[in-house]
Each structure stands twice: as structure tokens, then as C-alpha cells.
Protein backbone atom coordinates (compact mmCIF):
# COMPACT_ATOMS: atom_id res chain seq x y z
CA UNK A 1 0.70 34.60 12.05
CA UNK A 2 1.75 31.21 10.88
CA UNK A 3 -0.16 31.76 7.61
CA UNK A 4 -2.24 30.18 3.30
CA UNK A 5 -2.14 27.14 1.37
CA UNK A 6 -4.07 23.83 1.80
CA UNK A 7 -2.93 21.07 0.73
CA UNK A 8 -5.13 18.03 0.43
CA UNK A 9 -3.62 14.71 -0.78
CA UNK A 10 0.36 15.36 -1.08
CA UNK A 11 0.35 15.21 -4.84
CA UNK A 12 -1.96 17.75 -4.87
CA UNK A 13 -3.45 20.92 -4.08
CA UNK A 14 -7.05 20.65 -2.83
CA UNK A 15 -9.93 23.25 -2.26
CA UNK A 16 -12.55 23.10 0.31
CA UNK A 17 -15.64 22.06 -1.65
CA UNK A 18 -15.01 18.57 -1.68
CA UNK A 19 -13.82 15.58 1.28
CA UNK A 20 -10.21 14.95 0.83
CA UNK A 21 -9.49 12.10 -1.57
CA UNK A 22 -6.32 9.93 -1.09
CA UNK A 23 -4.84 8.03 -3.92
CA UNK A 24 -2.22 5.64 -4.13
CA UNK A 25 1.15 7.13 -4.62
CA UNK A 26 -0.10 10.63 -4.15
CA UNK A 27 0.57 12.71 -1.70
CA UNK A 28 -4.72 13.00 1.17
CA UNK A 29 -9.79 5.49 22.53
CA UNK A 30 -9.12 5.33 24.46
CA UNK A 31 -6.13 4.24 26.41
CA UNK A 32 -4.17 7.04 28.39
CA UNK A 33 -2.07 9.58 27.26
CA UNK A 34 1.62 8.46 26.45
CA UNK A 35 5.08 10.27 25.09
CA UNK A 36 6.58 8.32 22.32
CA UNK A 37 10.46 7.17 21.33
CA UNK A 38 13.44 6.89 16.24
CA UNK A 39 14.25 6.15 13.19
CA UNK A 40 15.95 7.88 10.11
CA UNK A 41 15.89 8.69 6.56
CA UNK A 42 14.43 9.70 3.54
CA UNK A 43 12.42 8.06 0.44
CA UNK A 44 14.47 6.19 -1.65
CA UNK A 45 15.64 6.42 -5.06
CA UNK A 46 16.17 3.96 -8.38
CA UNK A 47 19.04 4.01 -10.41
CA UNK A 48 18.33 3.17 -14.53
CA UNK A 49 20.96 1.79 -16.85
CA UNK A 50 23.45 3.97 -18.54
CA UNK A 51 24.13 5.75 -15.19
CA UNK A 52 21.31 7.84 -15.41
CA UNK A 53 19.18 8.09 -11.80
CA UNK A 54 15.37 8.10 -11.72
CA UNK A 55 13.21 8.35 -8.68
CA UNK A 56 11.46 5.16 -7.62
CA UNK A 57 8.06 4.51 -8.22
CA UNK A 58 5.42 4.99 -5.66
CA UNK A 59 4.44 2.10 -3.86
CA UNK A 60 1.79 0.60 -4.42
CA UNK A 61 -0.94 2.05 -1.04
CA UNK A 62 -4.01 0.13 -1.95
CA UNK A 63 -5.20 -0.76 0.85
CA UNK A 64 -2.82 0.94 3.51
CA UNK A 65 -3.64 2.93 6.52
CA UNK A 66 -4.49 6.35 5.60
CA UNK A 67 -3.47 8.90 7.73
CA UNK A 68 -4.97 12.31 8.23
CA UNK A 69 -2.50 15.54 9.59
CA UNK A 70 -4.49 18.10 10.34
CA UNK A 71 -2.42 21.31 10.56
CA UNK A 72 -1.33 24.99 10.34
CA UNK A 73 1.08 26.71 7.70
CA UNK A 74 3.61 24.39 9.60
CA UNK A 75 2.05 21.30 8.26
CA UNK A 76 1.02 22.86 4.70
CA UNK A 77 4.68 23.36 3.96
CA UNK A 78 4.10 27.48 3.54
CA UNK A 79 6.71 28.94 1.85
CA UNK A 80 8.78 25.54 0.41
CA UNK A 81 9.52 24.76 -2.34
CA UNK A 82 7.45 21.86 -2.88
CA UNK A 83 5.60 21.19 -0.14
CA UNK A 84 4.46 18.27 -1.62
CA UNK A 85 7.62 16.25 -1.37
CA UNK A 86 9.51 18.77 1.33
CA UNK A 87 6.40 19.43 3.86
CA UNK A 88 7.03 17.35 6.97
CA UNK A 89 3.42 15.49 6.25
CA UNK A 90 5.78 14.52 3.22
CA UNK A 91 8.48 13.44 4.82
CA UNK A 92 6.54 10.89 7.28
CA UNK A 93 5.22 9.10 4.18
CA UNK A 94 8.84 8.72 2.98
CA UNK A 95 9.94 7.75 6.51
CA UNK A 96 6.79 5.11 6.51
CA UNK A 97 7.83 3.89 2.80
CA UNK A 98 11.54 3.65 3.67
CA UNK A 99 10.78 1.39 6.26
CA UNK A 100 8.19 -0.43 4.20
CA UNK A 101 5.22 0.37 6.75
CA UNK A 102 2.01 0.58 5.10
CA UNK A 103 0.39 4.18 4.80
CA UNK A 104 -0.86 7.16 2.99
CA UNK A 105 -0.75 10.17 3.99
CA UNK A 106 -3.14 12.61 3.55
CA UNK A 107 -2.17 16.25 4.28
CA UNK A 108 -4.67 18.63 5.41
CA UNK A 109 -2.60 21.74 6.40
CA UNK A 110 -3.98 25.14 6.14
CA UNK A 111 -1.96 28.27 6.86
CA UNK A 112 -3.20 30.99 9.28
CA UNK A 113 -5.81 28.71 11.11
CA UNK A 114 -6.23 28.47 14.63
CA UNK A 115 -7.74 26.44 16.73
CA UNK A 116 -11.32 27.28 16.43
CA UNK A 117 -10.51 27.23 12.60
CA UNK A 118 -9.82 23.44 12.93
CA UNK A 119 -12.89 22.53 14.92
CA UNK A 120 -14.90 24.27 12.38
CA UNK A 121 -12.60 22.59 9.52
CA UNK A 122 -12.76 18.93 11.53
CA UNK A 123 -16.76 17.59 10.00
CA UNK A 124 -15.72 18.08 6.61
CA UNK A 125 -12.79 16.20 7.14
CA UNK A 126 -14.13 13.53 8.84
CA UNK A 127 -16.36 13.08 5.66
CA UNK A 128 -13.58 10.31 5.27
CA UNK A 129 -12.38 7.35 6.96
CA UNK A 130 -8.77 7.63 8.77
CA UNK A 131 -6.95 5.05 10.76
CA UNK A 132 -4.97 7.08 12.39
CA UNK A 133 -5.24 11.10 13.06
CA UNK A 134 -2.36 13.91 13.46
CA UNK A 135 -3.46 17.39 15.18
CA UNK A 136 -0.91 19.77 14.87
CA UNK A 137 -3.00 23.02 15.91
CA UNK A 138 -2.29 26.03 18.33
CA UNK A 139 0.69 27.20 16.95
CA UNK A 140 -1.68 30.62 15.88
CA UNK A 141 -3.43 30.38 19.35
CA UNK A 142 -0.25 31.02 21.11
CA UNK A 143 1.58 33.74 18.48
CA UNK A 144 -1.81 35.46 19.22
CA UNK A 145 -1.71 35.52 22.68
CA UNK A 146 -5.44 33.74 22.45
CA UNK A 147 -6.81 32.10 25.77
CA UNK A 148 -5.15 28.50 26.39
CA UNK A 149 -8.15 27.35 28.26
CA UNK A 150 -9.77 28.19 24.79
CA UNK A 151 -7.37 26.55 22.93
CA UNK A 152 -8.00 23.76 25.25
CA UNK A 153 -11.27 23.51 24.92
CA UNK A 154 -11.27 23.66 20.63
CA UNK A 155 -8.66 20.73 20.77
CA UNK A 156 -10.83 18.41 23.43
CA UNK A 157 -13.88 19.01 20.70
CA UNK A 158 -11.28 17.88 17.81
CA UNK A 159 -10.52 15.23 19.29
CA UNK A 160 -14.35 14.43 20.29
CA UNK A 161 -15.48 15.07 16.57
CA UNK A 162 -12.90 12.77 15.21
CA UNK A 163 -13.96 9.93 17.74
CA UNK A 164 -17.49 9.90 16.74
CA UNK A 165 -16.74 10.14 12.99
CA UNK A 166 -13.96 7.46 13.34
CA UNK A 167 -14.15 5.69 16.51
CA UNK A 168 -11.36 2.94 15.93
CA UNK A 169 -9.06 5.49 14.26
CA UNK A 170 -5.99 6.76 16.64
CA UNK A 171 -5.52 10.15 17.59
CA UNK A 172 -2.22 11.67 18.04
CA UNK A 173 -1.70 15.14 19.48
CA UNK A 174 1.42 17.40 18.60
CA UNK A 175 2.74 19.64 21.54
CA UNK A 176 3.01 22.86 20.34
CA UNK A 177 5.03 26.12 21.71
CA UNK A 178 3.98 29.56 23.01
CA UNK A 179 6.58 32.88 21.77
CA UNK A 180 8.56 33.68 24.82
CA UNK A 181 7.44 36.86 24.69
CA UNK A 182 4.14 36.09 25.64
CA UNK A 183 5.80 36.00 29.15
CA UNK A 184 6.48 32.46 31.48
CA UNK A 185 3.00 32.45 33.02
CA UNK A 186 1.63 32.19 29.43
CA UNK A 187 4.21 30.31 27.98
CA UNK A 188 4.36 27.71 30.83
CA UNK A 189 -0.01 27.08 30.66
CA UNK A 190 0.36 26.91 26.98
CA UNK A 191 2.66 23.88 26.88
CA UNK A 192 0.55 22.47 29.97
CA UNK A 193 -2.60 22.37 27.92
CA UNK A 194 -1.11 19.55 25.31
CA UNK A 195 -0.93 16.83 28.04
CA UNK A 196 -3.39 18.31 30.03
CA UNK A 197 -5.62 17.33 26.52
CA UNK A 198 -4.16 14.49 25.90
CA UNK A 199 -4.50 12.76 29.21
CA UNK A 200 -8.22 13.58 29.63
CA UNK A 201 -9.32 12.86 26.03
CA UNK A 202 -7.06 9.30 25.29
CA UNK A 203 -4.67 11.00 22.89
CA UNK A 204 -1.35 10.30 22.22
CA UNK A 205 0.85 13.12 23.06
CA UNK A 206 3.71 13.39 20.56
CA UNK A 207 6.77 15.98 20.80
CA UNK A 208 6.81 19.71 19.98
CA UNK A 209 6.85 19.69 16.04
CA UNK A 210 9.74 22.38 16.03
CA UNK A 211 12.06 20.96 18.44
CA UNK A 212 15.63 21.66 17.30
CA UNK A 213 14.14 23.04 14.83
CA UNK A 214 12.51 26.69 16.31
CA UNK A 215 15.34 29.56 16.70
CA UNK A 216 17.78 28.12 14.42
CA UNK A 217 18.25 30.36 11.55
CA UNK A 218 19.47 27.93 9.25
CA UNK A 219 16.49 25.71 9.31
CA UNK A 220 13.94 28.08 9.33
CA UNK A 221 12.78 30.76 5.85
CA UNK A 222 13.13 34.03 5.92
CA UNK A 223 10.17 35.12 8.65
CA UNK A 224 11.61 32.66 11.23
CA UNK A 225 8.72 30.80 11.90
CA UNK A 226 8.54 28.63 9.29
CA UNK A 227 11.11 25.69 8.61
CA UNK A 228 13.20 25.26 5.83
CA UNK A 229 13.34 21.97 3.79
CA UNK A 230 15.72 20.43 6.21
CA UNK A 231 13.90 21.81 9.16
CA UNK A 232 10.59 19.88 7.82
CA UNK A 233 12.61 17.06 7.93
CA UNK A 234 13.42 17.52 11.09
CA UNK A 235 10.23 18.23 12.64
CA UNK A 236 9.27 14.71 10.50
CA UNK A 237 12.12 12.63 12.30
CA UNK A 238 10.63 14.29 15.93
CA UNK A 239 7.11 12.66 15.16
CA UNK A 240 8.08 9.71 13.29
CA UNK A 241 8.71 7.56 16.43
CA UNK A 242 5.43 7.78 17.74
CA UNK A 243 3.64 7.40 15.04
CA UNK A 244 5.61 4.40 13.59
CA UNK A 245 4.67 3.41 16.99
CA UNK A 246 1.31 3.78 17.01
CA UNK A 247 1.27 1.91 13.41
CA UNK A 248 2.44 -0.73 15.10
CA UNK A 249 0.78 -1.12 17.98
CA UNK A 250 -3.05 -1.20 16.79
């Protein structure tokens, strides 16, 4: 099970008593579906005199989109070692910085939830305004084997519950993987339910997080399931494209 950390804004651990709360330089419609295109590279860093190297300052995000990723283990960072800085969440707020794109990212990953977790999870969230909303969910759904019709369903209620809370904010839907052991009929309606969702609900459908990623021992820990610090960066540079373009494109 892709399992146990919550993170809140990506300088900091959070707990569930309170709404997230994003502050600068920390790291908290329609339309029909569409696949996105790609960018590259990381935050950047300030060199000081005598040849010493600092890192940068934060920008300043006053006043910036704010972004919410809601998320598994995968999107927590489990088992790096700081997810705050290596968690692919992370990395997207580099990528956006780099590239001097306005945002702040707020990370909202918790390990070992599924599905039904997040739709339970989503009104306290939404105590918050977002712009712009990640859903990276499932990925328990399918190592459990759990109904993708249910899985279907808890997503197309996400996505609901974040359109009434925030009804200009975009919503952005990552395509997520079965185990092939599950077999190729489950496998096959697993991956079907992402667009399926994302067609009828208005969502943007964005790549599988773990492309290039999954089944390559060097970028994934120990349990192989969970990405390495490169592999986080990875999965980042997969999702980056579409939502740089959905920044963009308001």
C-alpha cells in the first residue's frame, strides 16, 4: 500500500485540525477533457562572494496562484529525504519559479489514502481558495484490487466538491496505473476510468505520474513503489507541461 505522512504547505509538516495555510516562500469548468505537452529544470541557486554558494531566496508569492495537489504517499514524498524540497509537488514549484511563472504550491499528500479517503479529505481542503487543483488519487485503489467503477465514482465527487467550493479554479486529473498483476481486464478498465472522468466531469487529464519512472530500480526506494529523488523529478517534468499550460491559458 502506497503508504503516512501529510504534508501541508512544502515548508512544512501540517496536521489535520486546521485548513492548509500557504505562505510565501514555503512550501500549502468546464471545457472538455484534453492531454497536455515540456520544459526542464530545477530551482536555481545564488552564488555569494568569496566563492562560497548559497541558495537563492524564495521569491517573493504574494499574490500568486496557489495551487492545491491533492495526493497519495506518491505526492507526500514518503520515504525521501526531504520531501519538502525533493517531493515532486516540490519540484513543480521549482519548475514554476525557474521559469518565473507565478505560483505556490501547496502540497496536500497523504500516504496510504485511497480514493474514498480523498473525497472524505476534499471539504476540509476546500476550506481554502485554489486557482488551480491537482488530483493524484487511485494509486491505492488499484494496488488493492478495489472496484474502478468505485474509484470512478469517488474521483467524479472530487472533482464535484472542488467545483462548488472553487468554481473558477482548474482541475487537473493525474492518470494513474493498475499492478499488472491485477490481470489485463483490470488493468486495462483502470487506466480507462482517468479519461473516462475526465471527459465527463471537464477535467484536464494529465499523464501517468510514474511514467519512466515505475519499474526502474534506480529511480524508485527500496519497496519499488515509491520514487527516488530523481524519480520525483521525473514524475514533476511528466506533469509540468500541462500544468504550465493550464497557468497559462486561464
Amino acid at each position: 500500500m502506497l503508504s503516512v505522512i501529510l504534508l501541508v504547505p512544502l515548508a512544512a509538516c501540517g496536521d489535520r485540525s486546521g485548513a492548509p495555510a500557504a505562505r510565501s516562500g514555503s512550501n500549502a469548468q468546464g471545457g472538455r477533457a484534453t492531454a497536455l505537452p515540456e520544459s526542464s529544470t530545477g530551482a536555481p541557486a545564488g552564488a555569494t562572494g568569496g566563492g562560497s554558494v548559497a541558495a537563492a531566496p524564495a521569491p517573493d508569492r504574494t499574490g500568486a496562484p496557489r495551487a492545491l495537489f491533492i495526493g497519495t504517499s506518491l505526492t507526500a514524498g514518503l520515504g525521501l529525504d526531504n520531501p519538502a524540497t525533493e517531493s515532486w509537488p516540490a519540484v513543480v514549484q521549482q519548475l514554476a519559479d525557474s521559469a518565473q511563472i507565478p505560483l505556490l504550491v501547496v502540497n496536500a499528500g497523504l500516504s496510504g489514502e485511497t480514493s474514498a479517503g480523498a473525497l472524505r479529505r476534499v471539504d476540509w481542503l476546500m476550506r481554502e481558495r485554489y486557482d488551480l487543483v491537482v488530483i493524484e488519487t487511485g494509486a491505492n485503489d488499484g494496488l488493492r484490487g478495489l472496484n474502478w467503477d468505485s474509484t470512478a465514482a469517488n474521483i467524479t465527487s472530487i472533482v464535484a466538491k472542488v467545483r462548488t467550493a472553487n468554481p473558477g479554479a482548474k482541475i487537473l486529473l493525474a492518470q494513474m496505473e493498475a499492478p499488472t498483476n491485477m490481470g489485463p481486464r483490470y488493468t486495462k478498465a483502470f487506466h480507462d476510468l482517468f479519461p473516462r472522468v475526465a471527459l465527463q466531469t471537464g477535467t484536464t487529464l494529465l499523464p501517468f505520474i510514474l511514467q519512466d519512472v515505475g519499474g526502474v530500480a534506480t529511480l524508485n526506494q527500496g519497496d519499488g513503489i515509491h520514487p527516488t529523488a530523481e524519480g520525483a523529478r521525473i514524475a514533476a517534468h511528466n506533469l509540468w507541461p500541462g500544468i504550465r499550460f493550464s497557468l497559462r491559458n486561464p
